[in-house]
PDB file of N, CA and C in Angstrom:
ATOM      1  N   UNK A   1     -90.646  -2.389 -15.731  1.00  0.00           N
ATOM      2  CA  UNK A   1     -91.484  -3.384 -15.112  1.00  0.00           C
ATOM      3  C   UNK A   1     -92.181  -2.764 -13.904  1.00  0.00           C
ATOM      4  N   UNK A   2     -93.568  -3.136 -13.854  1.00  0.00           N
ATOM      5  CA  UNK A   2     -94.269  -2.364 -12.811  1.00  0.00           C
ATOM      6  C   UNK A   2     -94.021  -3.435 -11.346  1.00  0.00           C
ATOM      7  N   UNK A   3     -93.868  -2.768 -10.566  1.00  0.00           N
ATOM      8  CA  UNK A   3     -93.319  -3.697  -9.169  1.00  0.00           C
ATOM      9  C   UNK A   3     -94.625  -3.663  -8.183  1.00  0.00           C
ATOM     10  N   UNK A   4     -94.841  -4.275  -7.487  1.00  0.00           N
ATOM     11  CA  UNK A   4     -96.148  -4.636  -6.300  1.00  0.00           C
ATOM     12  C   UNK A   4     -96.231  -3.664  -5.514  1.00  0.00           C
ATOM     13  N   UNK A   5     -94.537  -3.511  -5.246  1.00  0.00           N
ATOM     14  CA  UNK A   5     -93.984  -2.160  -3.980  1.00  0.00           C
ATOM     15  C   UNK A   5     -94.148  -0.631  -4.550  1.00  0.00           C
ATOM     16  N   UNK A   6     -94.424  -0.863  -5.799  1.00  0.00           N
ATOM     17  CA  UNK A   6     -94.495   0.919  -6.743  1.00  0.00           C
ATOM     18  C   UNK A   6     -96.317   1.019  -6.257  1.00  0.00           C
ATOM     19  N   UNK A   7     -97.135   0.179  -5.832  1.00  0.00           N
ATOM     20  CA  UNK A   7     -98.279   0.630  -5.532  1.00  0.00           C
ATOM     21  C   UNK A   7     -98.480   1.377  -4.329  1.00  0.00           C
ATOM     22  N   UNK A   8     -99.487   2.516  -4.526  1.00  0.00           N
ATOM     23  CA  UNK A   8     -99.497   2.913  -3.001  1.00  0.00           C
ATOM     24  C   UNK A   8     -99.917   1.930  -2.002  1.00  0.00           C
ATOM     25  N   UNK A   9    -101.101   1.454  -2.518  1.00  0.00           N
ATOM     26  CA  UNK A   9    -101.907   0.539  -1.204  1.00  0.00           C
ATOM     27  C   UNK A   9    -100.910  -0.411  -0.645  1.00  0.00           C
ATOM     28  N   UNK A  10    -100.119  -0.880  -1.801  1.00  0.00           N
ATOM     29  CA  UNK A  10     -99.049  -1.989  -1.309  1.00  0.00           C
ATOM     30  C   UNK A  10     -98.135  -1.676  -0.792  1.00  0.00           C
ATOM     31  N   UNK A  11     -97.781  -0.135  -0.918  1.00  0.00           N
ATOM     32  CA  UNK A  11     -96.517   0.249   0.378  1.00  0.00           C
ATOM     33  C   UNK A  11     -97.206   0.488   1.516  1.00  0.00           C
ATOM     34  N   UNK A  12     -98.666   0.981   1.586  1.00  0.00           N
ATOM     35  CA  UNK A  12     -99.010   0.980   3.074  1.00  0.00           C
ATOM     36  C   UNK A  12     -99.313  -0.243   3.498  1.00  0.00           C
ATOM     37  N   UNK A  13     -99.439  -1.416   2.387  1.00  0.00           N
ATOM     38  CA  UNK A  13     -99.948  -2.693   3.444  1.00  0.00           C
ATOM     39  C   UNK A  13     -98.249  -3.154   3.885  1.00  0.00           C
ATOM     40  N   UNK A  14     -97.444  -2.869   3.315  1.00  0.00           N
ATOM     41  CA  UNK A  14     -96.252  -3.245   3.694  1.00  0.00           C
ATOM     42  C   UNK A  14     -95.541  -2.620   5.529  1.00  0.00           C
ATOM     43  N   UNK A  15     -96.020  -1.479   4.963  1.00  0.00           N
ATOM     44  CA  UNK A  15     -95.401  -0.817   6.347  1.00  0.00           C
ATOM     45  C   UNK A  15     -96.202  -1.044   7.346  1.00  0.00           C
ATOM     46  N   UNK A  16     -97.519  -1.363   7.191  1.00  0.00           N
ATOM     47  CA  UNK A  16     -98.363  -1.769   8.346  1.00  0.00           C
ATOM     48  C   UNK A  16     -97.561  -2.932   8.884  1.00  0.00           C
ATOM     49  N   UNK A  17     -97.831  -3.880   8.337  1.00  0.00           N
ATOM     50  CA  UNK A  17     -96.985  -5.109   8.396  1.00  0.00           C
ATOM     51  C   UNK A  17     -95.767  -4.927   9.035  1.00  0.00           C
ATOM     52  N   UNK A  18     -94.759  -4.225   8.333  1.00  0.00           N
ATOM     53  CA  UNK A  18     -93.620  -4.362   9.386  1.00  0.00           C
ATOM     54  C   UNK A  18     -93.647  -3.517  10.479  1.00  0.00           C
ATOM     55  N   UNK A  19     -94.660  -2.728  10.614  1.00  0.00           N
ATOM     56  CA  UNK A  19     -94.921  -1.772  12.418  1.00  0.00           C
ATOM     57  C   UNK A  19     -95.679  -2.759  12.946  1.00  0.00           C
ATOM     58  N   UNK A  20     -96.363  -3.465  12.664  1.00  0.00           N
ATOM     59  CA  UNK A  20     -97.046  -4.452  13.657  1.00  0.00           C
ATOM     60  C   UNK A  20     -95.887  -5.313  14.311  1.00  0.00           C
ATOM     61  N   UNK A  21     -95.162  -5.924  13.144  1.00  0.00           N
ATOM     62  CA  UNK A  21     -93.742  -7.074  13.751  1.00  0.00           C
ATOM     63  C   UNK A  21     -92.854  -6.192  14.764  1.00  0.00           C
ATOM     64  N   UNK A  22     -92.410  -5.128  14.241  1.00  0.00           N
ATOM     65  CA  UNK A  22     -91.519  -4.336  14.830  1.00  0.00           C
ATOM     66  C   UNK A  22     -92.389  -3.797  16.320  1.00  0.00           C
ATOM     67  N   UNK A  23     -93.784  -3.846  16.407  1.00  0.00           N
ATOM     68  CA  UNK A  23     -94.461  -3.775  17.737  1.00  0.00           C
ATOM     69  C   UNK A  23     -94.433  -5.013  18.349  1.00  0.00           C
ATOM     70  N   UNK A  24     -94.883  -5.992  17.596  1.00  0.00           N
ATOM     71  CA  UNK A  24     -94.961  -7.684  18.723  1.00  0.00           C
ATOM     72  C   UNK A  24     -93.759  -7.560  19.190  1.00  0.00           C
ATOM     73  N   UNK A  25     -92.507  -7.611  18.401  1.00  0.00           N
ATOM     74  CA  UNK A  25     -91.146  -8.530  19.112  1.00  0.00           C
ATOM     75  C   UNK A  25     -90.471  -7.650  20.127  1.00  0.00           C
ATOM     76  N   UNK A  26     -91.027  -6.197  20.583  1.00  0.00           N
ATOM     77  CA  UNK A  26     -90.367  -6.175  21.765  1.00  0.00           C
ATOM     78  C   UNK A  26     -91.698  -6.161  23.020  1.00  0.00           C
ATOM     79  N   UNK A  27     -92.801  -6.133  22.320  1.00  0.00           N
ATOM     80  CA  UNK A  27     -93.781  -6.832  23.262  1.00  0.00           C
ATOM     81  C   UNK A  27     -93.932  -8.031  23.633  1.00  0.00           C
ATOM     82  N   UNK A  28     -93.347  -8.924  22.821  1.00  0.00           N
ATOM     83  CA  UNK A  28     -93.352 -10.422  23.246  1.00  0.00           C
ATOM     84  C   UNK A  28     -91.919 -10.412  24.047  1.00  0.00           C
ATOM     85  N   UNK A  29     -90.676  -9.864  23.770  1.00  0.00           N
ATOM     86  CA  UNK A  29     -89.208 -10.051  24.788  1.00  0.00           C
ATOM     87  C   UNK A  29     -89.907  -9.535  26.291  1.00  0.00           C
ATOM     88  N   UNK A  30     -90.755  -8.729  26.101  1.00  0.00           N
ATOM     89  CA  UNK A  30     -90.987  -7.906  27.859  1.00  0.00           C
ATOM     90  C   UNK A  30     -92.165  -9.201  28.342  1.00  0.00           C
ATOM     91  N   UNK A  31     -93.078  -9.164  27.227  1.00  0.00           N
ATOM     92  CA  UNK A  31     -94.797 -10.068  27.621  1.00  0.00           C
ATOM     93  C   UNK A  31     -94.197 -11.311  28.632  1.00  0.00           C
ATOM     94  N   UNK A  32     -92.961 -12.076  27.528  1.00  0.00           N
ATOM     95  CA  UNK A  32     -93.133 -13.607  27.975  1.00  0.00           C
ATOM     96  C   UNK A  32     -91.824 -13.585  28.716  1.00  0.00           C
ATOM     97  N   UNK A  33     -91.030 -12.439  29.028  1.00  0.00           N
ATOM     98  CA  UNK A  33     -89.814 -12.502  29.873  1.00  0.00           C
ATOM     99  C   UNK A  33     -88.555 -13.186  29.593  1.00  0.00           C
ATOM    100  N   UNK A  34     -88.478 -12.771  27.940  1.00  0.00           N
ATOM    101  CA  UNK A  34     -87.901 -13.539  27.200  1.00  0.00           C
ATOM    102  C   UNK A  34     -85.630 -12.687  27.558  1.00  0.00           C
ATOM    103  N   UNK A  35     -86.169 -11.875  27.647  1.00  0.00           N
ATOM    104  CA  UNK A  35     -85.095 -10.858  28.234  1.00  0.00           C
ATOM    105  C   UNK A  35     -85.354 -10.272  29.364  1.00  0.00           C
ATOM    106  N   UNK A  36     -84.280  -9.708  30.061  1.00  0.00           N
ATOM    107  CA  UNK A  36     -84.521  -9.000  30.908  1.00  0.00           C
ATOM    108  C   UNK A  36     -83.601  -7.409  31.072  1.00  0.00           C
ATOM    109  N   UNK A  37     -83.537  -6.905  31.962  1.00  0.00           N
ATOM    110  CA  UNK A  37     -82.686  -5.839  32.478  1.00  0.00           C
ATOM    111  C   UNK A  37     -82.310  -5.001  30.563  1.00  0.00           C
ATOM    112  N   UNK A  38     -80.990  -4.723  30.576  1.00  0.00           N
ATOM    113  CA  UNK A  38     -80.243  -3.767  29.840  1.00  0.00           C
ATOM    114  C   UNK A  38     -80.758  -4.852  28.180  1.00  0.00           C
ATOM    115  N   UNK A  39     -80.610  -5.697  28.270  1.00  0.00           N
ATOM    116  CA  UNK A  39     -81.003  -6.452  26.922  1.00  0.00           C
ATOM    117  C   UNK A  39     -82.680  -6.169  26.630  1.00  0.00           C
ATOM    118  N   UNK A  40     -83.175  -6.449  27.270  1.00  0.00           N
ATOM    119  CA  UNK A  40     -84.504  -5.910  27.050  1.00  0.00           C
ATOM    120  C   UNK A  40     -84.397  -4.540  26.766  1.00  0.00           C
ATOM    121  N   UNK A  41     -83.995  -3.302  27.131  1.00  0.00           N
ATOM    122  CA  UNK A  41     -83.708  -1.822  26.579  1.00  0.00           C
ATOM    123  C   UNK A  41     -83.544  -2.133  25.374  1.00  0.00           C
ATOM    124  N   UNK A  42     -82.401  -2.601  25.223  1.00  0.00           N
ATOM    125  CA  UNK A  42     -82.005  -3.087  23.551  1.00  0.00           C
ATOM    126  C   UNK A  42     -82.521  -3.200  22.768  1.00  0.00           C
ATOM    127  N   UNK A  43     -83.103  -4.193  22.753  1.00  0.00           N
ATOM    128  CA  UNK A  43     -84.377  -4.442  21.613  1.00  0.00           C
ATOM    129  C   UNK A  43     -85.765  -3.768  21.662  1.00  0.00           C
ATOM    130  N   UNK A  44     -86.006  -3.034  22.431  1.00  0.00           N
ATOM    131  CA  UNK A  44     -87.269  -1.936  23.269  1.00  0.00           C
ATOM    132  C   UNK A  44     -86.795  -1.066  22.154  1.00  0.00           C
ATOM    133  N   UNK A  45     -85.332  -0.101  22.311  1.00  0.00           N
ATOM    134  CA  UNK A  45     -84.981   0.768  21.655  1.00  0.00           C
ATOM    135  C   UNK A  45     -84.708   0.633  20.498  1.00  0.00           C
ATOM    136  N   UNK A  46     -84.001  -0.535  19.965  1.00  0.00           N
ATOM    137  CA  UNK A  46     -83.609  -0.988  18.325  1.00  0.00           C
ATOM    138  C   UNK A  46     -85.267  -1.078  17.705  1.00  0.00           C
ATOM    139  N   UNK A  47     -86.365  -1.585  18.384  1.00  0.00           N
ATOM    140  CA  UNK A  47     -87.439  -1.931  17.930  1.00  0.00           C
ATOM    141  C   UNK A  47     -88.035   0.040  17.466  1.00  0.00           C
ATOM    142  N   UNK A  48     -87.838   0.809  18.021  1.00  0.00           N
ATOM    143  CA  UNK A  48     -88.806   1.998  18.302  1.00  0.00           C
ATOM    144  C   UNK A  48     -87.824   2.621  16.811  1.00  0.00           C
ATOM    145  N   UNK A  49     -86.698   2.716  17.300  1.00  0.00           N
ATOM    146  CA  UNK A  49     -85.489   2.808  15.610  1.00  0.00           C
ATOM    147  C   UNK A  49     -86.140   2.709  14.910  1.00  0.00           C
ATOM    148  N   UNK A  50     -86.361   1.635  14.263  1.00  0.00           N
ATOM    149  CA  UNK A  50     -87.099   0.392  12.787  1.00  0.00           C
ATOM    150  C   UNK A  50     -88.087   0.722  12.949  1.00  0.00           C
ATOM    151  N   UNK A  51     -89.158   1.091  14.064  1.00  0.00           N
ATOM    152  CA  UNK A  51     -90.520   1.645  13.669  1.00  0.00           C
ATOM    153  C   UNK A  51     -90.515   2.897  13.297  1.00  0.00           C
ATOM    154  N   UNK A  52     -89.571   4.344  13.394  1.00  0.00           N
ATOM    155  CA  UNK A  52     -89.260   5.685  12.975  1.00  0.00           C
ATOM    156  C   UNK A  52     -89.042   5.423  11.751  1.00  0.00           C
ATOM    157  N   UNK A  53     -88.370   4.366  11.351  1.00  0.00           N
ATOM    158  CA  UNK A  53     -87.396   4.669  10.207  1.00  0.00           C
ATOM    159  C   UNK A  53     -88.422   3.715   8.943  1.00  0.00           C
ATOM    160  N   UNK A  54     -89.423   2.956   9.872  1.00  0.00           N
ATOM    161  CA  UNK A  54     -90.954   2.307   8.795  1.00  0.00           C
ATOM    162  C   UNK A  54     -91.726   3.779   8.627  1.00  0.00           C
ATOM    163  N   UNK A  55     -91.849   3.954   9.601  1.00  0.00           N
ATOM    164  CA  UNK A  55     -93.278   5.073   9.317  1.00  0.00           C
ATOM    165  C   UNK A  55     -92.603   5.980   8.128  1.00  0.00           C
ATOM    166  N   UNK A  56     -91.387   6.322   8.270  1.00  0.00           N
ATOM    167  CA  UNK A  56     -90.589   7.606   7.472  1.00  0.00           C
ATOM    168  C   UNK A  56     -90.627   7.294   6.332  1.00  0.00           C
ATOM    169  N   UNK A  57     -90.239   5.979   5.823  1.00  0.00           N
ATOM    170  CA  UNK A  57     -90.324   5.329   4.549  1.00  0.00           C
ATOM    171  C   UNK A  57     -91.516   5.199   3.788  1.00  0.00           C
ATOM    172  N   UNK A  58     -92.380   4.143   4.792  1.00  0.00           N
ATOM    173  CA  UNK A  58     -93.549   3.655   3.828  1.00  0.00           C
ATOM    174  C   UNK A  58     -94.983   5.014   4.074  1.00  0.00           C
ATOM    175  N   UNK A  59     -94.975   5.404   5.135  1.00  0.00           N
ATOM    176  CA  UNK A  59     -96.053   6.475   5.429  1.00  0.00           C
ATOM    177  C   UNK A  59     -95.708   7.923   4.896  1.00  0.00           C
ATOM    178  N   UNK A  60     -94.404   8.400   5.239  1.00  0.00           N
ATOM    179  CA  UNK A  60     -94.311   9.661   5.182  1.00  0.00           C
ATOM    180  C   UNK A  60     -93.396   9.899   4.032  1.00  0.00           C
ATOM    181  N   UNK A  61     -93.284   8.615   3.066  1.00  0.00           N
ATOM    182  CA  UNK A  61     -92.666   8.663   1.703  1.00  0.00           C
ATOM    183  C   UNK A  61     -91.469   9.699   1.736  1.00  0.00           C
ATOM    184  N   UNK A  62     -90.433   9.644   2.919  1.00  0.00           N
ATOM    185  CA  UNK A  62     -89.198  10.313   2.939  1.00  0.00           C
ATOM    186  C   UNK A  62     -87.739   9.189   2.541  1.00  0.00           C
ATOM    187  N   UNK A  63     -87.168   9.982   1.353  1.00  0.00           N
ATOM    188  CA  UNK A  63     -86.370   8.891   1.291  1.00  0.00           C
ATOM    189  C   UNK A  63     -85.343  10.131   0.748  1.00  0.00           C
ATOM    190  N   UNK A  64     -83.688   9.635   1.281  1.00  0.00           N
ATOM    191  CA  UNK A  64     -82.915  10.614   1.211  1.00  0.00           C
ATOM    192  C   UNK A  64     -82.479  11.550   0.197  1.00  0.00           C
ATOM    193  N   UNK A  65     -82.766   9.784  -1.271  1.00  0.00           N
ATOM    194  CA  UNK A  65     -82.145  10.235  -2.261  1.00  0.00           C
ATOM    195  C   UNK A  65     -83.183  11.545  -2.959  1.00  0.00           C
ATOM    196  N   UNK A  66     -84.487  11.624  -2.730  1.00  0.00           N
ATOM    197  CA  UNK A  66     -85.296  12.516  -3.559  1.00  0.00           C
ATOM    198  C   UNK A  66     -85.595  13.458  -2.826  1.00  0.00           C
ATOM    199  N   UNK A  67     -85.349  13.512  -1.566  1.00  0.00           N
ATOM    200  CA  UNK A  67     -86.041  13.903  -0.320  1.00  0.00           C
ATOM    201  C   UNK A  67     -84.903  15.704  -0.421  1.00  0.00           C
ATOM    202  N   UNK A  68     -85.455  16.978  -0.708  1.00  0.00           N
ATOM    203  CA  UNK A  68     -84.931  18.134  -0.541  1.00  0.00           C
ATOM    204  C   UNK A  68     -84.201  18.194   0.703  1.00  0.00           C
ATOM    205  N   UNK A  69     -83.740  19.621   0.344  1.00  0.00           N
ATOM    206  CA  UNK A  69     -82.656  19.640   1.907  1.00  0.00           C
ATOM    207  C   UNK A  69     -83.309  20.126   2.825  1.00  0.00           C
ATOM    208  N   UNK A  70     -84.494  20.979   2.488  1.00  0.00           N
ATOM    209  CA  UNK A  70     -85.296  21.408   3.767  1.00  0.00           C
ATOM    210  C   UNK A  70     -86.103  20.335   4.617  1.00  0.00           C
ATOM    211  N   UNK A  71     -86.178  19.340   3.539  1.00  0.00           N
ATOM    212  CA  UNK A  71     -86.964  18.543   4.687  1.00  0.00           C
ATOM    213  C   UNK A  71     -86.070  17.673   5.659  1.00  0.00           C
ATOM    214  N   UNK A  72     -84.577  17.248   5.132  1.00  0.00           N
ATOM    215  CA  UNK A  72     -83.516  16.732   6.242  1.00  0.00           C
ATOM    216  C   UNK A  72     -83.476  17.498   6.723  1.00  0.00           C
ATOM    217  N   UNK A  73     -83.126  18.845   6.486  1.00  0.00           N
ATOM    218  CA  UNK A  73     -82.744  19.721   7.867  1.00  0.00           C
ATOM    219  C   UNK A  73     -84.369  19.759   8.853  1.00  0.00           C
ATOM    220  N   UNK A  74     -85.298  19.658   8.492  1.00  0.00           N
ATOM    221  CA  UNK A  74     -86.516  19.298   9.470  1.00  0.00           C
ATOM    222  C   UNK A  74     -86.471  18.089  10.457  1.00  0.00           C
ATOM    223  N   UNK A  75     -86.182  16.972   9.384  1.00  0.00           N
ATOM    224  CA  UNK A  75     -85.967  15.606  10.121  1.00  0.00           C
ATOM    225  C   UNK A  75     -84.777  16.045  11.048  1.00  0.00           C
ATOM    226  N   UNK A  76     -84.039  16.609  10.967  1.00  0.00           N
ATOM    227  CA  UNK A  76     -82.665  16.450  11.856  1.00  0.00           C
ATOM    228  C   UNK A  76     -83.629  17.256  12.912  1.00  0.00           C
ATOM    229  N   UNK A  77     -84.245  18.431  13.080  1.00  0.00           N
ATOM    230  CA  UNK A  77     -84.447  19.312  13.994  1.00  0.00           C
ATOM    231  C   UNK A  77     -85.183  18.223  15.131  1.00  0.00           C
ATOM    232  N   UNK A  78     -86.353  17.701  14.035  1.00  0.00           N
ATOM    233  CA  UNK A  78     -87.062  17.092  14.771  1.00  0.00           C
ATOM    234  C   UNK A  78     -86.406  15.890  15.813  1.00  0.00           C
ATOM    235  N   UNK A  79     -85.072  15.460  15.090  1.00  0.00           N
ATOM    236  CA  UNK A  79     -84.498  14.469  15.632  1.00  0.00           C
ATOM    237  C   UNK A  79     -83.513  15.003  16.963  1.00  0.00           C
ATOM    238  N   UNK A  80     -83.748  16.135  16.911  1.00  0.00           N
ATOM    239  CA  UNK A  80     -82.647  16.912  18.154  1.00  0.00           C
ATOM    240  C   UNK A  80     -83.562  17.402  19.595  1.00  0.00           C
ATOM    241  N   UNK A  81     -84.909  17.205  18.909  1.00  0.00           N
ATOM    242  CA  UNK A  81     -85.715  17.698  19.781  1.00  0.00           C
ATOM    243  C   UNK A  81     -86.769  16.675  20.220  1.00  0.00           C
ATOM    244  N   UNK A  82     -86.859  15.250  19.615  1.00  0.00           N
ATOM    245  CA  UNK A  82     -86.534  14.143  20.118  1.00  0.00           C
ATOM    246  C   UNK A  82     -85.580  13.746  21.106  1.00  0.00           C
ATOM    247  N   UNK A  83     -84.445  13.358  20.969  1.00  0.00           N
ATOM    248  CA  UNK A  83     -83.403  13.564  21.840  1.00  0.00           C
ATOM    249  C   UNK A  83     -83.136  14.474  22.913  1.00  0.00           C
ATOM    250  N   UNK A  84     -83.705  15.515  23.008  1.00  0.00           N
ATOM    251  CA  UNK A  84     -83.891  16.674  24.159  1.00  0.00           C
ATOM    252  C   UNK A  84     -85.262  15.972  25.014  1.00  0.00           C
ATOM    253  N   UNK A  85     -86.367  15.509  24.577  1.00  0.00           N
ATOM    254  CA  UNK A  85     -87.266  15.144  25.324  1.00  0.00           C
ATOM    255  C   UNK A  85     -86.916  13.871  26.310  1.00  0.00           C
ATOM    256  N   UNK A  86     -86.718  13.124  25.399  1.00  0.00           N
ATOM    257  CA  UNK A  86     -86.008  11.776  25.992  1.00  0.00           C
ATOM    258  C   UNK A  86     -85.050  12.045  26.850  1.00  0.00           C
ATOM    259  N   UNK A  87     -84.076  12.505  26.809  1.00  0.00           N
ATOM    260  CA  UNK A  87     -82.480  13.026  27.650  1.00  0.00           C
ATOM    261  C   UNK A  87     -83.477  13.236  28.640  1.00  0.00           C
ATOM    262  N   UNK A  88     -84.180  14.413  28.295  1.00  0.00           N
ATOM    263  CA  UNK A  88     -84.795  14.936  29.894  1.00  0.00           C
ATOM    264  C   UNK A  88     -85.518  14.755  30.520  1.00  0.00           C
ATOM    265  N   UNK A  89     -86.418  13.329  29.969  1.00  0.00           N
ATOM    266  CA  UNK A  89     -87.115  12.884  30.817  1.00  0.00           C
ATOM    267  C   UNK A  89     -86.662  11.981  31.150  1.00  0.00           C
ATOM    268  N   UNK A  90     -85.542  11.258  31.054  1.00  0.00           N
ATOM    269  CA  UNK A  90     -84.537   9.917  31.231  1.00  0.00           C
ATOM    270  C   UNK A  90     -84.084  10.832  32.901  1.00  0.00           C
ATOM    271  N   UNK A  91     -83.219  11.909  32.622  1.00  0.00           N
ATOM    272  CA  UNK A  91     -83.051  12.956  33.403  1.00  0.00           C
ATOM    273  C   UNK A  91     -83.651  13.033  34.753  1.00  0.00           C
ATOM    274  N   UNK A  92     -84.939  13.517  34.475  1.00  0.00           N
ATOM    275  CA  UNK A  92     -85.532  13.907  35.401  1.00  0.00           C
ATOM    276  C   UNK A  92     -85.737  12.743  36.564  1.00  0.00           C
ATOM    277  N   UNK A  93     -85.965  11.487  35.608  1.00  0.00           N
ATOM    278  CA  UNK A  93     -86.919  10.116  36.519  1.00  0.00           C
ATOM    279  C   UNK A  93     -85.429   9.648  37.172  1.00  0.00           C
ATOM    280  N   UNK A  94     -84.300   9.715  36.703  1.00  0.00           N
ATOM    281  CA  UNK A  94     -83.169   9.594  37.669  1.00  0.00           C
ATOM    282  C   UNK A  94     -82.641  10.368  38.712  1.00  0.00           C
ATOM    283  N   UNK A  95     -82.867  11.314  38.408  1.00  0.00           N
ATOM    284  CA  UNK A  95     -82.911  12.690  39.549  1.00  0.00           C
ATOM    285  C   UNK A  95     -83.906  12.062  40.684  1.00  0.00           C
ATOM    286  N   UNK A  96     -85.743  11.981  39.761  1.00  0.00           N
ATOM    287  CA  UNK A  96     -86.202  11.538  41.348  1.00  0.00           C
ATOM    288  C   UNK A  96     -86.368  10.111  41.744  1.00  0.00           C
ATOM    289  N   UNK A  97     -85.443   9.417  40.981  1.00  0.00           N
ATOM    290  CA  UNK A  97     -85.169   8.006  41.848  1.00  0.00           C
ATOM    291  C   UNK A  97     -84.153   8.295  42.827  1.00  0.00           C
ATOM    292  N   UNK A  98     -82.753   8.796  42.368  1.00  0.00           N
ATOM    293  CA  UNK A  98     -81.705   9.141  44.168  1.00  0.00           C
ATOM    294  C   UNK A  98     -82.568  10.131  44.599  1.00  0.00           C
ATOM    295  N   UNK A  99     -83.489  11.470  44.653  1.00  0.00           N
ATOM    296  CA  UNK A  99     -84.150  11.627  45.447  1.00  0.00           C
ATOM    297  C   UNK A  99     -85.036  10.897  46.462  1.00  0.00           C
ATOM    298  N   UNK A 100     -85.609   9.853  46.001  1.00  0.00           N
ATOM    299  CA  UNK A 100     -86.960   8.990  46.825  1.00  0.00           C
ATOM    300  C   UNK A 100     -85.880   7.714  47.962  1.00  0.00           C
ATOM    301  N   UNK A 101     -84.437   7.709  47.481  1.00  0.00           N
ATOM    302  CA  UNK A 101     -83.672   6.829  48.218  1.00  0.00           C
ATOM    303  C   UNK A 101     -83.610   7.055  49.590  1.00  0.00           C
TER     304      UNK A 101
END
């Protein structure tokens, strides 16, 4: 049986779709002050998750089960060097916040 989701156009109108939602709802928790402090992170960060893990799926057609080993071991690199940017710029802006005290 041919499925809606086996179309290309229809997996990119799909993933558009859920990166737009996955963009409003932590723009609307910050917009309308629906959260605040450490809960707002939360869903900031769970939201940016679900948008990596849309684009990977519906755009960059990576999926584990077909997906070779060179390209996980890429995704992982990339994902370590992700995590190195972030750490160190998380890093740095705490360093010069007790500096500016």
């Amino acid at each position: 049986m041919y499925r809606l989701a086996d179309r290309p156009v229809a997996r990119y109108l799909i993933g558009f779709v859920l990166a737009v939602i996955l963009t409003a709802i932590p723009f609307a928790v910050v917009w309308g002050g629906l959260l605040t402090g450490p809960q707002a992170y939360v869903v900031i960060a769970a939201g940016a998750l679900l948008q990596v893990l849309v684009h990977l799926v519906f755009f960059l057609h990576l999926d584990l089960k077909s997906t070779p080993a060179e390209n996980v071991f890429f995704l992982a690199f990339a994902a370590v060097l992700i995590v190195i940017m972030v750490g160190g710029s998380l890093w740095i802006m705490s360093d010069l916040h007790q500096r500016m005290m």
